[in-house]
N, C-alpha and C. Protein backbone atom coordinates (compact mmCIF):
# COMPACT_ATOMS: atom_id res chain seq x y z
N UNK A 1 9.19 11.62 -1.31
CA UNK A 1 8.71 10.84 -0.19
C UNK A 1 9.79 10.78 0.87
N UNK A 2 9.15 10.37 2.09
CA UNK A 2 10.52 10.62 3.53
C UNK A 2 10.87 9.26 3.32
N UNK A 3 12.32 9.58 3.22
CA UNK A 3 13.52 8.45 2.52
C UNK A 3 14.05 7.84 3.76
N UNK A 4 13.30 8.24 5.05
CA UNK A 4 13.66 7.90 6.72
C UNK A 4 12.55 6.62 7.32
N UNK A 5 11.81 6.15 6.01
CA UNK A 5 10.97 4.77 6.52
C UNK A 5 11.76 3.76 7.18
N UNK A 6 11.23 3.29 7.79
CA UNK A 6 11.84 2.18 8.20
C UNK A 6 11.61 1.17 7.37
N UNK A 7 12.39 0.19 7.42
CA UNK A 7 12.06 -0.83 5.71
C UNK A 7 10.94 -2.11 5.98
N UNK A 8 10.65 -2.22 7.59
CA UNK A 8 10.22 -3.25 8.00
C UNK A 8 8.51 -2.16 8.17
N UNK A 9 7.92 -1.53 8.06
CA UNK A 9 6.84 -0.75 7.95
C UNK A 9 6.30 -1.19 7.03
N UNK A 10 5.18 -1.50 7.35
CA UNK A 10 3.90 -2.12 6.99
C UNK A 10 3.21 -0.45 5.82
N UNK A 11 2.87 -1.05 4.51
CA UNK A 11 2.67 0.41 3.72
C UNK A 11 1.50 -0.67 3.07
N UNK A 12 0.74 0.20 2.39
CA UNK A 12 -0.34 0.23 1.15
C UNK A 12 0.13 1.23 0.27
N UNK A 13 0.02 0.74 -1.20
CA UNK A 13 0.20 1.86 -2.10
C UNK A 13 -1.29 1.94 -2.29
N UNK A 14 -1.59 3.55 -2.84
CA UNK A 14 -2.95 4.10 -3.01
C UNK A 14 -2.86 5.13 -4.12
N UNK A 15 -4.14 5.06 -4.95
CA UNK A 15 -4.06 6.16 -5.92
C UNK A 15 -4.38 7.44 -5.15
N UNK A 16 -4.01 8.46 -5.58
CA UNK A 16 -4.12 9.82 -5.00
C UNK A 16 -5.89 10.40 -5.02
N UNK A 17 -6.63 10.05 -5.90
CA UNK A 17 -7.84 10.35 -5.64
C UNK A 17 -9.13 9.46 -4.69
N UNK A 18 -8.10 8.02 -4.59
CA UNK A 18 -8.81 6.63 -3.91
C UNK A 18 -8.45 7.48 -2.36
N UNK A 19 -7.57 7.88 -2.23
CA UNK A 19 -7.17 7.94 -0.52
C UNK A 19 -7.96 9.76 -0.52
N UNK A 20 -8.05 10.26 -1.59
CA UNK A 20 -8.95 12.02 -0.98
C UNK A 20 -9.98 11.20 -0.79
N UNK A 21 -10.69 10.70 -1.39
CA UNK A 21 -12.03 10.12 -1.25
C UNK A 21 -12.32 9.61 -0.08
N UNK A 22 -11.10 8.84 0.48
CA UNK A 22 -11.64 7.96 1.45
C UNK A 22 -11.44 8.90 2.79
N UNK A 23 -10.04 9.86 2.91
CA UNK A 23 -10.23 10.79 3.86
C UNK A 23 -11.19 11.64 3.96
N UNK A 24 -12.01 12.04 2.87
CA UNK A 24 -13.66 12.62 3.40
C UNK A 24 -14.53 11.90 4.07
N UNK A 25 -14.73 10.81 4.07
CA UNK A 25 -15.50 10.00 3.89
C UNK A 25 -15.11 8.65 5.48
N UNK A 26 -13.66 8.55 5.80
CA UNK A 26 -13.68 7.70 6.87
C UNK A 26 -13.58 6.38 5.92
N UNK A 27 -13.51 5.71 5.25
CA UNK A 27 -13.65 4.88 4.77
C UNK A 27 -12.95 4.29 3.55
N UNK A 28 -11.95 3.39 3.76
CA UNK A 28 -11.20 2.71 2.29
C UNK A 28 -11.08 1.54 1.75
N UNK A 29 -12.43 1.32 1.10
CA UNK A 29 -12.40 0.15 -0.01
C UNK A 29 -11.86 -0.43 -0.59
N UNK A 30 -10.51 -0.53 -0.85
CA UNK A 30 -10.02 -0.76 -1.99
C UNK A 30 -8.73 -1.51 -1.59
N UNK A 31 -8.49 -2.68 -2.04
CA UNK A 31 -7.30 -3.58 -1.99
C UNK A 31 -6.24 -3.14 -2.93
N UNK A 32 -6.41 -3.47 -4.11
CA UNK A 32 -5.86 -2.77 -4.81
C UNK A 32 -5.80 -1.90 -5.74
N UNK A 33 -5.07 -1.53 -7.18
CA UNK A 33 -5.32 -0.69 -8.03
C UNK A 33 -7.13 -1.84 -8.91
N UNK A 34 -7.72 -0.73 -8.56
CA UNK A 34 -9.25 -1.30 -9.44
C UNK A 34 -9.39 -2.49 -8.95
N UNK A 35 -9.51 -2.69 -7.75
CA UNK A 35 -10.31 -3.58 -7.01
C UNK A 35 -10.49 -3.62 -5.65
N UNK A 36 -11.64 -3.73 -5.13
CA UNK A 36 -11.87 -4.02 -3.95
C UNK A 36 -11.86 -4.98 -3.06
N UNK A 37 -11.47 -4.32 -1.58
CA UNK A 37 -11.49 -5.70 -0.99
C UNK A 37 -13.05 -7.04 -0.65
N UNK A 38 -13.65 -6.44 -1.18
CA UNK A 38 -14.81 -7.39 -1.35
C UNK A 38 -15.09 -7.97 -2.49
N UNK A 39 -13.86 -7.28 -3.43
CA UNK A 39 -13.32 -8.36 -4.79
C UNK A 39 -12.51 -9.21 -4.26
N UNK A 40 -11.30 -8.97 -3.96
CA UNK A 40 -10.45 -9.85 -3.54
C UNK A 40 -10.38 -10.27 -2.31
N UNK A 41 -10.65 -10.05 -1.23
CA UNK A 41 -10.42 -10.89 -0.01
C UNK A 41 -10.09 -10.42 1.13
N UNK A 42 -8.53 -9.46 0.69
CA UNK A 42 -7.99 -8.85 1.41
C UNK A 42 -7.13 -7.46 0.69
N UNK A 43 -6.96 -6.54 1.93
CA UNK A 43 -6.07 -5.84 1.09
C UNK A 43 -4.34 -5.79 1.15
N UNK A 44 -3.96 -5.70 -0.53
CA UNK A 44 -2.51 -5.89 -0.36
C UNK A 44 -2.10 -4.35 -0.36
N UNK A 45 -0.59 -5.17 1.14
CA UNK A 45 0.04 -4.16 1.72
C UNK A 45 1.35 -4.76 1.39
N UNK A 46 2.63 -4.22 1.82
CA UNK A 46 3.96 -4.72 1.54
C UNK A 46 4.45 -3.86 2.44
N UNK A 47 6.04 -4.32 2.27
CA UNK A 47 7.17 -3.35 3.29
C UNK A 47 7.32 -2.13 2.70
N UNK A 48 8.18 -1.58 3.00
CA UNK A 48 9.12 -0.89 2.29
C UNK A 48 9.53 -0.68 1.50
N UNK A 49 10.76 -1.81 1.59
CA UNK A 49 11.56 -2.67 0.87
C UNK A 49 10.95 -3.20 -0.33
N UNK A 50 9.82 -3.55 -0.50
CA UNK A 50 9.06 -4.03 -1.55
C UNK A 50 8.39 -2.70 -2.88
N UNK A 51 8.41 -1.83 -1.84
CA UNK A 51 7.55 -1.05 -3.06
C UNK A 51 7.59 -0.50 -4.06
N UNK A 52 9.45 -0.57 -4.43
CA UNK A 52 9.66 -0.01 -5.93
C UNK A 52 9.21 -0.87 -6.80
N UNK A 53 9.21 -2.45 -6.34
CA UNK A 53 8.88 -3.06 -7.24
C UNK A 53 7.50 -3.27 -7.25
N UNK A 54 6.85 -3.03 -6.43
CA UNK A 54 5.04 -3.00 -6.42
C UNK A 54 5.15 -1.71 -7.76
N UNK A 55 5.59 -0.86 -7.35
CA UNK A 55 5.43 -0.03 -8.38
C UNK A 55 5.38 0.00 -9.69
N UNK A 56 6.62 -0.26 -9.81
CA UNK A 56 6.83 -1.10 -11.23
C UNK A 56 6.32 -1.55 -12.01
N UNK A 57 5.69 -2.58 -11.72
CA UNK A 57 4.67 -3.75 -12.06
C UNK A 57 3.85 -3.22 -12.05
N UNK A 58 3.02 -2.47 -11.22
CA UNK A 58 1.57 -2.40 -10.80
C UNK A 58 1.01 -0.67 -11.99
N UNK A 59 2.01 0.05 -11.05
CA UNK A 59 1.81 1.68 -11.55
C UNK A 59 2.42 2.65 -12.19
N UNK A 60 3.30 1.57 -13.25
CA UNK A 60 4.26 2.56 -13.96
C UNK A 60 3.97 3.32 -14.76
N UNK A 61 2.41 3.31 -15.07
CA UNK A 61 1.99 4.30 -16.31
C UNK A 61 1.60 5.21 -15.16
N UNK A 62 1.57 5.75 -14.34
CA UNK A 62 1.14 7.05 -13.21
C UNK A 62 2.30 7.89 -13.09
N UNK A 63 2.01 9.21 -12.36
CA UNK A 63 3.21 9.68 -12.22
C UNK A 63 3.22 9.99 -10.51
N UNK A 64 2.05 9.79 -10.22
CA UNK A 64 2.45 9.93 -8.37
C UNK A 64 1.26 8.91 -7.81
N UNK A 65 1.56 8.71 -6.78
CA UNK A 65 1.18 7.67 -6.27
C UNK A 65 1.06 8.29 -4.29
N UNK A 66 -0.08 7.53 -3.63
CA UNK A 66 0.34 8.14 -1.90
C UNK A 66 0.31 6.61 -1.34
N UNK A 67 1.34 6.40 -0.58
CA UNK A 67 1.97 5.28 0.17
C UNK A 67 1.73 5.60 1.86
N UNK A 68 0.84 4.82 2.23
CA UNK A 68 0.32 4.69 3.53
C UNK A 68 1.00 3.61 4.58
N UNK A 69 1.50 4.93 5.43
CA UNK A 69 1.33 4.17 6.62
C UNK A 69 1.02 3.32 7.69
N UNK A 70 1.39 2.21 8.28
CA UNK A 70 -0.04 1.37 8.55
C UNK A 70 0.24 1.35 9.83
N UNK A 71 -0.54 1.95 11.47
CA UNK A 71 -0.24 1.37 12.62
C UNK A 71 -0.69 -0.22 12.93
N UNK A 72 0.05 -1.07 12.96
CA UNK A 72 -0.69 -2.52 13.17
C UNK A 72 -1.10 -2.33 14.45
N UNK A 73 -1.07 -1.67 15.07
CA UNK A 73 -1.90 -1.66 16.65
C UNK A 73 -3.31 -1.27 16.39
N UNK A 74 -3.72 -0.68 15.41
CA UNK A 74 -4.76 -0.24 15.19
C UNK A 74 -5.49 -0.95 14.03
N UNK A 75 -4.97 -2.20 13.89
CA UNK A 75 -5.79 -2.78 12.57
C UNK A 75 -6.53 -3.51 13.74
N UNK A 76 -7.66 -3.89 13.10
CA UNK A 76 -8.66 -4.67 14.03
C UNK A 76 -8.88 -5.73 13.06
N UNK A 77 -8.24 -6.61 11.39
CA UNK A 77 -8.33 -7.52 11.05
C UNK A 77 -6.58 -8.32 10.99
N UNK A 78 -6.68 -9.19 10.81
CA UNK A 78 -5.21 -10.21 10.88
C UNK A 78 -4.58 -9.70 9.54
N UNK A 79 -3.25 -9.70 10.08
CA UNK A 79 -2.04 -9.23 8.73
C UNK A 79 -1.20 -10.42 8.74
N UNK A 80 -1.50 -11.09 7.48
CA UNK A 80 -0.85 -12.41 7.22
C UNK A 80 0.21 -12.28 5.78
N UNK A 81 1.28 -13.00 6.04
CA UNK A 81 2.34 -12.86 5.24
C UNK A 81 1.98 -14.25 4.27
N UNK A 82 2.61 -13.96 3.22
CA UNK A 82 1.86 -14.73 2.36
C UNK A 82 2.39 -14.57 0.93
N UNK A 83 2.65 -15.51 -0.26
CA UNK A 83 3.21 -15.18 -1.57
C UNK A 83 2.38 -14.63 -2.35
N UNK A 84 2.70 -13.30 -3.07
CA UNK A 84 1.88 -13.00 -3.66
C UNK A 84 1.48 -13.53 -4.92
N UNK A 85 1.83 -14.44 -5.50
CA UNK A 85 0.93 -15.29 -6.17
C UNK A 85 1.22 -16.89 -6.14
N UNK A 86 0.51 -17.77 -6.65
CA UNK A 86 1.08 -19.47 -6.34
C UNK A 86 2.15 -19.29 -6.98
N UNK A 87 3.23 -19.68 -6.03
CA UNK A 87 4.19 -20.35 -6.28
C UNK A 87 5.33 -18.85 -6.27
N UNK A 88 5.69 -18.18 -5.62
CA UNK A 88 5.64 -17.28 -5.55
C UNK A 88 6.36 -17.17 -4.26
N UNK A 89 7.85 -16.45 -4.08
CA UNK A 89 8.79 -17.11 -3.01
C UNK A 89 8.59 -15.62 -2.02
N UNK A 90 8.49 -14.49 -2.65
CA UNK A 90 8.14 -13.36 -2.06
C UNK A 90 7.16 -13.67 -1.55
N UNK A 91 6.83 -13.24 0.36
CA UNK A 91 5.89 -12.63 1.15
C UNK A 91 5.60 -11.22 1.33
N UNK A 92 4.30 -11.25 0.68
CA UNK A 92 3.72 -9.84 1.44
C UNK A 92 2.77 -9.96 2.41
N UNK A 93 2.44 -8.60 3.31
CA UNK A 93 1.47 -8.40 4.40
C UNK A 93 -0.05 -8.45 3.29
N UNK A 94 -0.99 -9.45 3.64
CA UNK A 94 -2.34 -9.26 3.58
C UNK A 94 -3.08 -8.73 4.70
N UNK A 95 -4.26 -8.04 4.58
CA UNK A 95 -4.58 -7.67 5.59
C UNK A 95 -6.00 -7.99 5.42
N UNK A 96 -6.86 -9.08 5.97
CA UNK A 96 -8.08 -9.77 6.21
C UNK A 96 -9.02 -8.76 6.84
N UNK A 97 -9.07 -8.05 5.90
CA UNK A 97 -10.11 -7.21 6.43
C UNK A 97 -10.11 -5.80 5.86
N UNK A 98 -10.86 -4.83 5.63
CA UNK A 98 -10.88 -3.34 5.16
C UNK A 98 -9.84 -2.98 6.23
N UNK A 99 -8.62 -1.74 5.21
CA UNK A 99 -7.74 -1.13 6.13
C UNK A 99 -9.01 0.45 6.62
N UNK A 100 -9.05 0.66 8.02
CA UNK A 100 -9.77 1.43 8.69
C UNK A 100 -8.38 2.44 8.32
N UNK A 101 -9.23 4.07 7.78
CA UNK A 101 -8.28 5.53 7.79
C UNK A 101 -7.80 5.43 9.08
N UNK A 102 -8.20 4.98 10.44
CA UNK A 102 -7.85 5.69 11.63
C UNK A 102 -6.58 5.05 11.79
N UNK A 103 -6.11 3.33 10.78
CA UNK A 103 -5.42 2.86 11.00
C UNK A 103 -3.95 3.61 10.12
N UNK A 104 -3.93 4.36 9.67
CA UNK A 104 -2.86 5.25 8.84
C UNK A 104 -2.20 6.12 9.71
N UNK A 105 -1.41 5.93 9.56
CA UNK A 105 -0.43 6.62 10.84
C UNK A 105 0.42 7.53 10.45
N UNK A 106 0.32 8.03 8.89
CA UNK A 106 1.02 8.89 8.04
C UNK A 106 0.95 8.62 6.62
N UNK A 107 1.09 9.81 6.15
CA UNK A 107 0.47 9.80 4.40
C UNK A 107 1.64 10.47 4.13
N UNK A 108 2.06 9.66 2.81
CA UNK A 108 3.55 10.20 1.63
C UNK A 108 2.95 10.50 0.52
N UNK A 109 3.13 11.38 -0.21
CA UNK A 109 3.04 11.83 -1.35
C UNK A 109 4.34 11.04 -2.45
N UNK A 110 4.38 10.54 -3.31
CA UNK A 110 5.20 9.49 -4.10
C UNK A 110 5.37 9.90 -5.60
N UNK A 111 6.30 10.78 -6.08
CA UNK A 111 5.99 11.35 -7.05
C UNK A 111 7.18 10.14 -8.29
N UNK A 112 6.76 9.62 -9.51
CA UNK A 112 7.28 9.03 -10.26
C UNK A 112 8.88 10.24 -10.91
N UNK A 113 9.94 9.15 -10.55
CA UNK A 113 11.54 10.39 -10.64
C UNK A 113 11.37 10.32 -12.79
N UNK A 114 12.90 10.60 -12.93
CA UNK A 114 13.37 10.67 -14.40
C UNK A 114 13.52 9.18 -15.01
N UNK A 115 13.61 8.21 -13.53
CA UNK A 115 14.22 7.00 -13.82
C UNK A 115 13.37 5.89 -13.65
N UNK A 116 11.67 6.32 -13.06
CA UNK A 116 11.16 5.91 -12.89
C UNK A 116 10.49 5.62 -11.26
N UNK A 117 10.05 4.73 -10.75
CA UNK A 117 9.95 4.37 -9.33
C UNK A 117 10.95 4.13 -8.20
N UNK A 118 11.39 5.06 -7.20
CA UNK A 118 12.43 4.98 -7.18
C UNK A 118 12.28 5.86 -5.18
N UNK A 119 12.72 5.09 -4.68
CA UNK A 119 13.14 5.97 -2.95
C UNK A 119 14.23 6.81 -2.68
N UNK A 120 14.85 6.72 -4.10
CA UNK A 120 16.14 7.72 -3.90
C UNK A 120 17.25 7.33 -2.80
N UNK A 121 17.19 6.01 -2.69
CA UNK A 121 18.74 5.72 -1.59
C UNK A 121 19.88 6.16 -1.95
């Protein structure tokens, strides 16, 4: 993955067959791993900075993963910072609303290293 993100960039992690699907198609459902945002509410996004450990937690049995870009000029629902669970001192970006493809402003390919989840700093 380009190790030149900026750390303050707004990302979604995505499974690799959730985001082919949705680039045919115009359209991405899905908040998170196996759920939708009309399960949950909104979809979770994070920084940068956050996503080895989204990883971690979330997708360590995978071995690649695609990490999306997000233009916030082009979201047309509110991106609210917020703990990701009660009580919970970390803020991530929610985003109140389906993330629109047109709003992706670049697609990473995220392949799992020897050591695990990892940006290679």
């Amino acid at each position: 993955m380009d190790r030149g993100l900026n750390a303050d960039q707004i990302v979604h992690i995505a499974l690799p067959d959730d985001w082919a699907h949705a680039a045919t198609t115009g359209s991405y459902p899905w908040s998170t791993r196996g759920l939708t945002f009309a399960e949950v509410g909104f979809v979770h996004c994070a920084r940068v900075g956050q996503i080895e450990g989204v990883a971690r937690r979330f997708y360590d049995d995978l071995d690649e993963l695609v990490v999306l870009e997000i233009d916030r000029t082009r979201l047309k629902a509110e991106l609210v910072d917020e703990p990701a669970a009660e009580g919970g001192g970390e803020l991530f970006p929610h985003l109140y609303g389906e993330l629109p493809t047109t709003a992706v402003s670049a697609i990473h390919r995220w392949r799992r290293g020897p050591d695990g989840w990892s940006l290679g700093r």
